[in-house]
PDB file of N, CA and C in Angstrom:
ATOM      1  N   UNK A   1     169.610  66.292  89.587  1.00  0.00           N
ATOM      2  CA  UNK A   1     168.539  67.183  89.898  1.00  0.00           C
ATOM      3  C   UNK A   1     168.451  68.263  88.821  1.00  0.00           C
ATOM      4  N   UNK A   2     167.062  68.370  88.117  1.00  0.00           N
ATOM      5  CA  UNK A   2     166.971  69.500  87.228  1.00  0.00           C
ATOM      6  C   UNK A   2     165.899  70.436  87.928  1.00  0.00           C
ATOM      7  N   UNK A   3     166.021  71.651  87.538  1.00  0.00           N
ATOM      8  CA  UNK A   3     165.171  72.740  88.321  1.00  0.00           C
ATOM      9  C   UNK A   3     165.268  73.850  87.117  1.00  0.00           C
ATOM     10  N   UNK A   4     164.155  74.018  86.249  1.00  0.00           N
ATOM     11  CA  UNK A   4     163.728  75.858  85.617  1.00  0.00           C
ATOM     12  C   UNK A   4     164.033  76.438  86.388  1.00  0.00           C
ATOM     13  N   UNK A   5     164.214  77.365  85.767  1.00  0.00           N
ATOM     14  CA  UNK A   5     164.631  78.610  86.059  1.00  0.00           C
ATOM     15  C   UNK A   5     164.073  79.755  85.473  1.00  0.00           C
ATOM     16  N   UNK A   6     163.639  79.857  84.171  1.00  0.00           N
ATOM     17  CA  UNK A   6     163.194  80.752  83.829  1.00  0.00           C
ATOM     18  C   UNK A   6     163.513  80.938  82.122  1.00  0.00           C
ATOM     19  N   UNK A   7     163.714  81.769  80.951  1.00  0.00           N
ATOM     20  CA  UNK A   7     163.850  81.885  79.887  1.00  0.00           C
ATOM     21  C   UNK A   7     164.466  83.436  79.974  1.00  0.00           C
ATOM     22  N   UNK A   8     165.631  83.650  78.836  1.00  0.00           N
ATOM     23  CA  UNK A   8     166.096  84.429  78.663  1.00  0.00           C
ATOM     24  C   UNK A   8     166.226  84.902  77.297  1.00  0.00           C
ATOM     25  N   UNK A   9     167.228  85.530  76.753  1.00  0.00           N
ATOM     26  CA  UNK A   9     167.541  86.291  75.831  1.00  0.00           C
ATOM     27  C   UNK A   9     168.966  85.857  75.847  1.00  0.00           C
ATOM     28  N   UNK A  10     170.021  85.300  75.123  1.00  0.00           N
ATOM     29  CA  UNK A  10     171.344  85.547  74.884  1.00  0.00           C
ATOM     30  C   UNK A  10     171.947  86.470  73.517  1.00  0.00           C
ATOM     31  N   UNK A  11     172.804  86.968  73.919  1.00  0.00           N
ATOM     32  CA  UNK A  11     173.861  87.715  72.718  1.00  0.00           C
ATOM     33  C   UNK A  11     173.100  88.063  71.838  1.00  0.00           C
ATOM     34  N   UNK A  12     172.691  86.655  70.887  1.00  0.00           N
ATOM     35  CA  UNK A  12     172.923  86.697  70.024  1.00  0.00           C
ATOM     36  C   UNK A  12     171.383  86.863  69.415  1.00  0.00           C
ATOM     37  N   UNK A  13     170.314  87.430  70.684  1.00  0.00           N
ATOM     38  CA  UNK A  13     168.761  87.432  70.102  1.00  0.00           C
ATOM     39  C   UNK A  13     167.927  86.047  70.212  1.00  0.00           C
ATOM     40  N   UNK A  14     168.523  84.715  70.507  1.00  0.00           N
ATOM     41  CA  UNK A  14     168.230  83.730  70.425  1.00  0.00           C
ATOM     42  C   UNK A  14     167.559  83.350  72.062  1.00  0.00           C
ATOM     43  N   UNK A  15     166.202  82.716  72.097  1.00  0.00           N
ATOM     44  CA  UNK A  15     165.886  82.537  73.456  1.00  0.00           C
ATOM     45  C   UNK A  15     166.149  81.388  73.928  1.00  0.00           C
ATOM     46  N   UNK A  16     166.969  80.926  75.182  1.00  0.00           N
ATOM     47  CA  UNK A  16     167.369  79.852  75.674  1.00  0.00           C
ATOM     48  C   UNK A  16     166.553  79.914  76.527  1.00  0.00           C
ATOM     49  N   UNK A  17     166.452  78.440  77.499  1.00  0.00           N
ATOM     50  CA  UNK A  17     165.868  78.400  78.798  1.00  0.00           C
ATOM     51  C   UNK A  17     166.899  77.880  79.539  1.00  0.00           C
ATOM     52  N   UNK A  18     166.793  78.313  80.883  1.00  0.00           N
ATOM     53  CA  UNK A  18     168.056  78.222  81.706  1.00  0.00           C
ATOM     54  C   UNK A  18     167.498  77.361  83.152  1.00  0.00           C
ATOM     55  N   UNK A  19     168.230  76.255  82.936  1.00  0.00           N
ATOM     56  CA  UNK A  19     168.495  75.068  84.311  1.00  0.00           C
ATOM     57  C   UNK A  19     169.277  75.323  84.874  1.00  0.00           C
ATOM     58  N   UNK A  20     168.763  75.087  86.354  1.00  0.00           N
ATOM     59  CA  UNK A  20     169.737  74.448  87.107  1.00  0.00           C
ATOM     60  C   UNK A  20     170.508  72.499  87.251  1.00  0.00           C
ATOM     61  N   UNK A  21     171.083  72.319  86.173  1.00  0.00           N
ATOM     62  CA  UNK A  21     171.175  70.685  86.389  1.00  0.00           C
ATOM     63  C   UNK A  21     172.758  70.269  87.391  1.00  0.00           C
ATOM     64  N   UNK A  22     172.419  69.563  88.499  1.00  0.00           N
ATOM     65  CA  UNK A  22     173.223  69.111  89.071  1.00  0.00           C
ATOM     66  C   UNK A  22     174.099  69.903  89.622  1.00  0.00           C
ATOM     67  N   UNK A  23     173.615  71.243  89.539  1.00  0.00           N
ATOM     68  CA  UNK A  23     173.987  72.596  90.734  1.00  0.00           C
ATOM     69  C   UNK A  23     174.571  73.389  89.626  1.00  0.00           C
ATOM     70  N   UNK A  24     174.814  73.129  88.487  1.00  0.00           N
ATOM     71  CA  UNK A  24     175.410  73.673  87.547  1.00  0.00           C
ATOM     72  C   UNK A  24     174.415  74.495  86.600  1.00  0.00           C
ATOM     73  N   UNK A  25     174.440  76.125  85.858  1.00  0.00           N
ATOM     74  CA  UNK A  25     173.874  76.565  85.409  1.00  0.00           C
ATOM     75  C   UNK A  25     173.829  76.287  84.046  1.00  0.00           C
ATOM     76  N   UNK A  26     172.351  76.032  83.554  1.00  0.00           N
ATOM     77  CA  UNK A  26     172.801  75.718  81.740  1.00  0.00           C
ATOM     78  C   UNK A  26     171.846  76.629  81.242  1.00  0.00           C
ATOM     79  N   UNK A  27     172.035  76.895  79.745  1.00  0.00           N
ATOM     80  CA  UNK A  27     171.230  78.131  79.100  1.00  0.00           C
ATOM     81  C   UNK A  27     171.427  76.946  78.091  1.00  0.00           C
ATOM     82  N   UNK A  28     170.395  76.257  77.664  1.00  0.00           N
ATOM     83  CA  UNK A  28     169.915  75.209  76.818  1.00  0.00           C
ATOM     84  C   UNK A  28     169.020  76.506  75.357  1.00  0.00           C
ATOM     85  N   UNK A  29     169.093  75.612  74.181  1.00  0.00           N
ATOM     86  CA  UNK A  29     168.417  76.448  72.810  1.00  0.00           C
ATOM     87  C   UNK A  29     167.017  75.247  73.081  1.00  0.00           C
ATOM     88  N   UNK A  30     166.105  75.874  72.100  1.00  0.00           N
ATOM     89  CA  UNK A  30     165.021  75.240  72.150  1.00  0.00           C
ATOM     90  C   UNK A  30     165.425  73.823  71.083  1.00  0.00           C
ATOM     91  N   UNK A  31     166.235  73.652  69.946  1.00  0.00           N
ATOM     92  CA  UNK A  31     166.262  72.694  69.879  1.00  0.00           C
ATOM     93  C   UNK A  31     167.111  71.838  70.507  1.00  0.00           C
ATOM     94  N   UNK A  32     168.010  71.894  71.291  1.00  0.00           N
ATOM     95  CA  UNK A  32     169.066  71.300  72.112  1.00  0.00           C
ATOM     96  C   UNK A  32     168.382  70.489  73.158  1.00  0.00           C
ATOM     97  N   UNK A  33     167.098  70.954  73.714  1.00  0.00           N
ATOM     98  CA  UNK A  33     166.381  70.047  75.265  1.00  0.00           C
ATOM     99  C   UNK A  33     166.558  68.627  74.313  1.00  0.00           C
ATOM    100  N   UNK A  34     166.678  68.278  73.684  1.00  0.00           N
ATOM    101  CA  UNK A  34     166.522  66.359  73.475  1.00  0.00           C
ATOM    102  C   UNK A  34     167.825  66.123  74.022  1.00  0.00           C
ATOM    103  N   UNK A  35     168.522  67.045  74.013  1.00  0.00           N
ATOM    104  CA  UNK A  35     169.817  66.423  74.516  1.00  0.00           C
ATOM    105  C   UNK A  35     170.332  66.239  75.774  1.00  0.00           C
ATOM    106  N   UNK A  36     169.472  66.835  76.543  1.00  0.00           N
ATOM    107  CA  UNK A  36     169.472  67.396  78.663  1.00  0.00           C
ATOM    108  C   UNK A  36     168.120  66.322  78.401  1.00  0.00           C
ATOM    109  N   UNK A  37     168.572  65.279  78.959  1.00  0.00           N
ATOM    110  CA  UNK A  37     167.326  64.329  79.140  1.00  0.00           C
ATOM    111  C   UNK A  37     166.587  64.884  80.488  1.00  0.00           C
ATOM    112  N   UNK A  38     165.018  64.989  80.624  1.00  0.00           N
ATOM    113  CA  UNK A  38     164.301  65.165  81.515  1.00  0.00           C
ATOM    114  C   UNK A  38     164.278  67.094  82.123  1.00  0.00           C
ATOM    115  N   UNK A  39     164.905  67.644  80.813  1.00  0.00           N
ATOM    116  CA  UNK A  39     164.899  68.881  80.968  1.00  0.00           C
ATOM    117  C   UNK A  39     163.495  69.749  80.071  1.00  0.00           C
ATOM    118  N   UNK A  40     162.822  68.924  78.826  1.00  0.00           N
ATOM    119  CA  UNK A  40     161.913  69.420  78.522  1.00  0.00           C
ATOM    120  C   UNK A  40     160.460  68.867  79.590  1.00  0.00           C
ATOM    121  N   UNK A  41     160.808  68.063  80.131  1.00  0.00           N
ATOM    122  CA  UNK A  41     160.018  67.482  81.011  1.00  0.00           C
ATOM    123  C   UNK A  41     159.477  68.385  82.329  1.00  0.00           C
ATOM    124  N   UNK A  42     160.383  69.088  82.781  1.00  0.00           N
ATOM    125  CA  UNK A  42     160.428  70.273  83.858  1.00  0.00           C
ATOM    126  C   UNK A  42     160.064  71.656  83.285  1.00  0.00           C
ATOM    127  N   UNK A  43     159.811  71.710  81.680  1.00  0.00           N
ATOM    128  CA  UNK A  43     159.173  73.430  81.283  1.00  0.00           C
ATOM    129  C   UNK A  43     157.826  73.086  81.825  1.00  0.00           C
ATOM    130  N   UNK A  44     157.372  74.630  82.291  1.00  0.00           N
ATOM    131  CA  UNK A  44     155.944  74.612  82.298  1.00  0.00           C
ATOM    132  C   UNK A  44     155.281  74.538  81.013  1.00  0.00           C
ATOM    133  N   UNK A  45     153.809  74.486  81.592  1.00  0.00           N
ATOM    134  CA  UNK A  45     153.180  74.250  80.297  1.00  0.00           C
ATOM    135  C   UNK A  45     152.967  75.338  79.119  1.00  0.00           C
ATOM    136  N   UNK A  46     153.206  76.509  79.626  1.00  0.00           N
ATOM    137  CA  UNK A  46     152.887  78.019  78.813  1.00  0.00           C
ATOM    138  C   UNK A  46     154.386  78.051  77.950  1.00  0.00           C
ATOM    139  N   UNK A  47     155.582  77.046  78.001  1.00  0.00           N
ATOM    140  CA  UNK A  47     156.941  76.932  77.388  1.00  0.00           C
ATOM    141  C   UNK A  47     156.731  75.827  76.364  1.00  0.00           C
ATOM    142  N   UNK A  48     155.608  74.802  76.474  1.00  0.00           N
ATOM    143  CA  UNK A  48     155.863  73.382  75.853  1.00  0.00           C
ATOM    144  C   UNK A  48     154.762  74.150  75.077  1.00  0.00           C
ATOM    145  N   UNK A  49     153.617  74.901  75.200  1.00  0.00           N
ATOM    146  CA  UNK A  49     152.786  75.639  74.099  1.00  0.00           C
ATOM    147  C   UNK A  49     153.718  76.175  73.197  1.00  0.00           C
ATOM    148  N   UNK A  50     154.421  77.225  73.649  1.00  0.00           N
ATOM    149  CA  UNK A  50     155.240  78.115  72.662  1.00  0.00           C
ATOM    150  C   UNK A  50     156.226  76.896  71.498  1.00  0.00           C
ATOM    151  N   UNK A  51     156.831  76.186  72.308  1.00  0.00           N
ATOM    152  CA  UNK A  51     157.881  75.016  71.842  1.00  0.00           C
ATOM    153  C   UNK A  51     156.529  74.512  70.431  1.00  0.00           C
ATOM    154  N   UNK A  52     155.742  74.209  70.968  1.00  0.00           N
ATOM    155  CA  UNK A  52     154.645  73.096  70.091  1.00  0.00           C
ATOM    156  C   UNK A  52     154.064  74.097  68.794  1.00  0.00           C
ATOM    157  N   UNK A  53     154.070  75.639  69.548  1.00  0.00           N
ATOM    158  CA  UNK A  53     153.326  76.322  68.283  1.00  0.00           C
ATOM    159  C   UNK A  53     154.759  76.754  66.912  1.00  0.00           C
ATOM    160  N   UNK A  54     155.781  76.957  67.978  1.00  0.00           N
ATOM    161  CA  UNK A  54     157.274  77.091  66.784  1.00  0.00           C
ATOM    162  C   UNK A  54     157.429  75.882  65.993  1.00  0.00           C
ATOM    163  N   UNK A  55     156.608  75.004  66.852  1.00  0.00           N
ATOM    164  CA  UNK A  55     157.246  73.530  65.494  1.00  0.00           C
ATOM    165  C   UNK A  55     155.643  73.227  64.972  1.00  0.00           C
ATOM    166  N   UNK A  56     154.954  74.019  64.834  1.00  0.00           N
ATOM    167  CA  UNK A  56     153.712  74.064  64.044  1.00  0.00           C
ATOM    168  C   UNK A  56     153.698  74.825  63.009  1.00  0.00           C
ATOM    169  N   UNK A  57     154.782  75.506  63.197  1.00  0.00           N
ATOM    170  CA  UNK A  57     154.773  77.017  62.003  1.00  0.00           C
ATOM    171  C   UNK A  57     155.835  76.880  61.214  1.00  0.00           C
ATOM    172  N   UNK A  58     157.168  76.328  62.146  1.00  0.00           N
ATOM    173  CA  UNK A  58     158.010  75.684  60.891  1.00  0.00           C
ATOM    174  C   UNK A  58     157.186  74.064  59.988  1.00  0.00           C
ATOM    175  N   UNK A  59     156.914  73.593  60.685  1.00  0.00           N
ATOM    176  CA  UNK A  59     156.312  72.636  59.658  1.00  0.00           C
ATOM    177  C   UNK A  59     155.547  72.901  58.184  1.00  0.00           C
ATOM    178  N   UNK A  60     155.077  74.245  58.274  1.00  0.00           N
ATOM    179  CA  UNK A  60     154.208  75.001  57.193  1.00  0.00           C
ATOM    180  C   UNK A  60     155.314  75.414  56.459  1.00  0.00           C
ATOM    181  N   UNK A  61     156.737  75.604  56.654  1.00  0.00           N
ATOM    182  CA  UNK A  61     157.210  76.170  55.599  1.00  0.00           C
ATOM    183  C   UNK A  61     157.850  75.337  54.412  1.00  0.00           C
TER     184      UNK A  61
END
């Protein structure tokens, strides 16, 4: 079972998004979701915009 939770801030300035998977809390990086299968699948859509416009802007560099 995966369940959002919401998006944060860690330490280090870097924004994670934080699951609940399998009752267990995770603070996932934006490039890390390929690795939590069916976890980019559960962002809303205003998270998969932001995700889509960061890899629109690194692509330009």
């Amino acid at each position: 079972m995966i369940r959002y939770m919401g998006t944060r801030q860690n330490d280090d300035g870097a924004v994670v998004y934080v699951f609940i998977i399998n009752g267990l809390q995770k603070e996932i990086r934006e490039h890390a979701l390929k690795q939590y299968p069916g976890c980019y699948e559960m962002l809303p859509a205003s998270a998969k915009q932001k995700i889509a416009a960061n890899r629109n802007w690194l692509s330009k560099l």
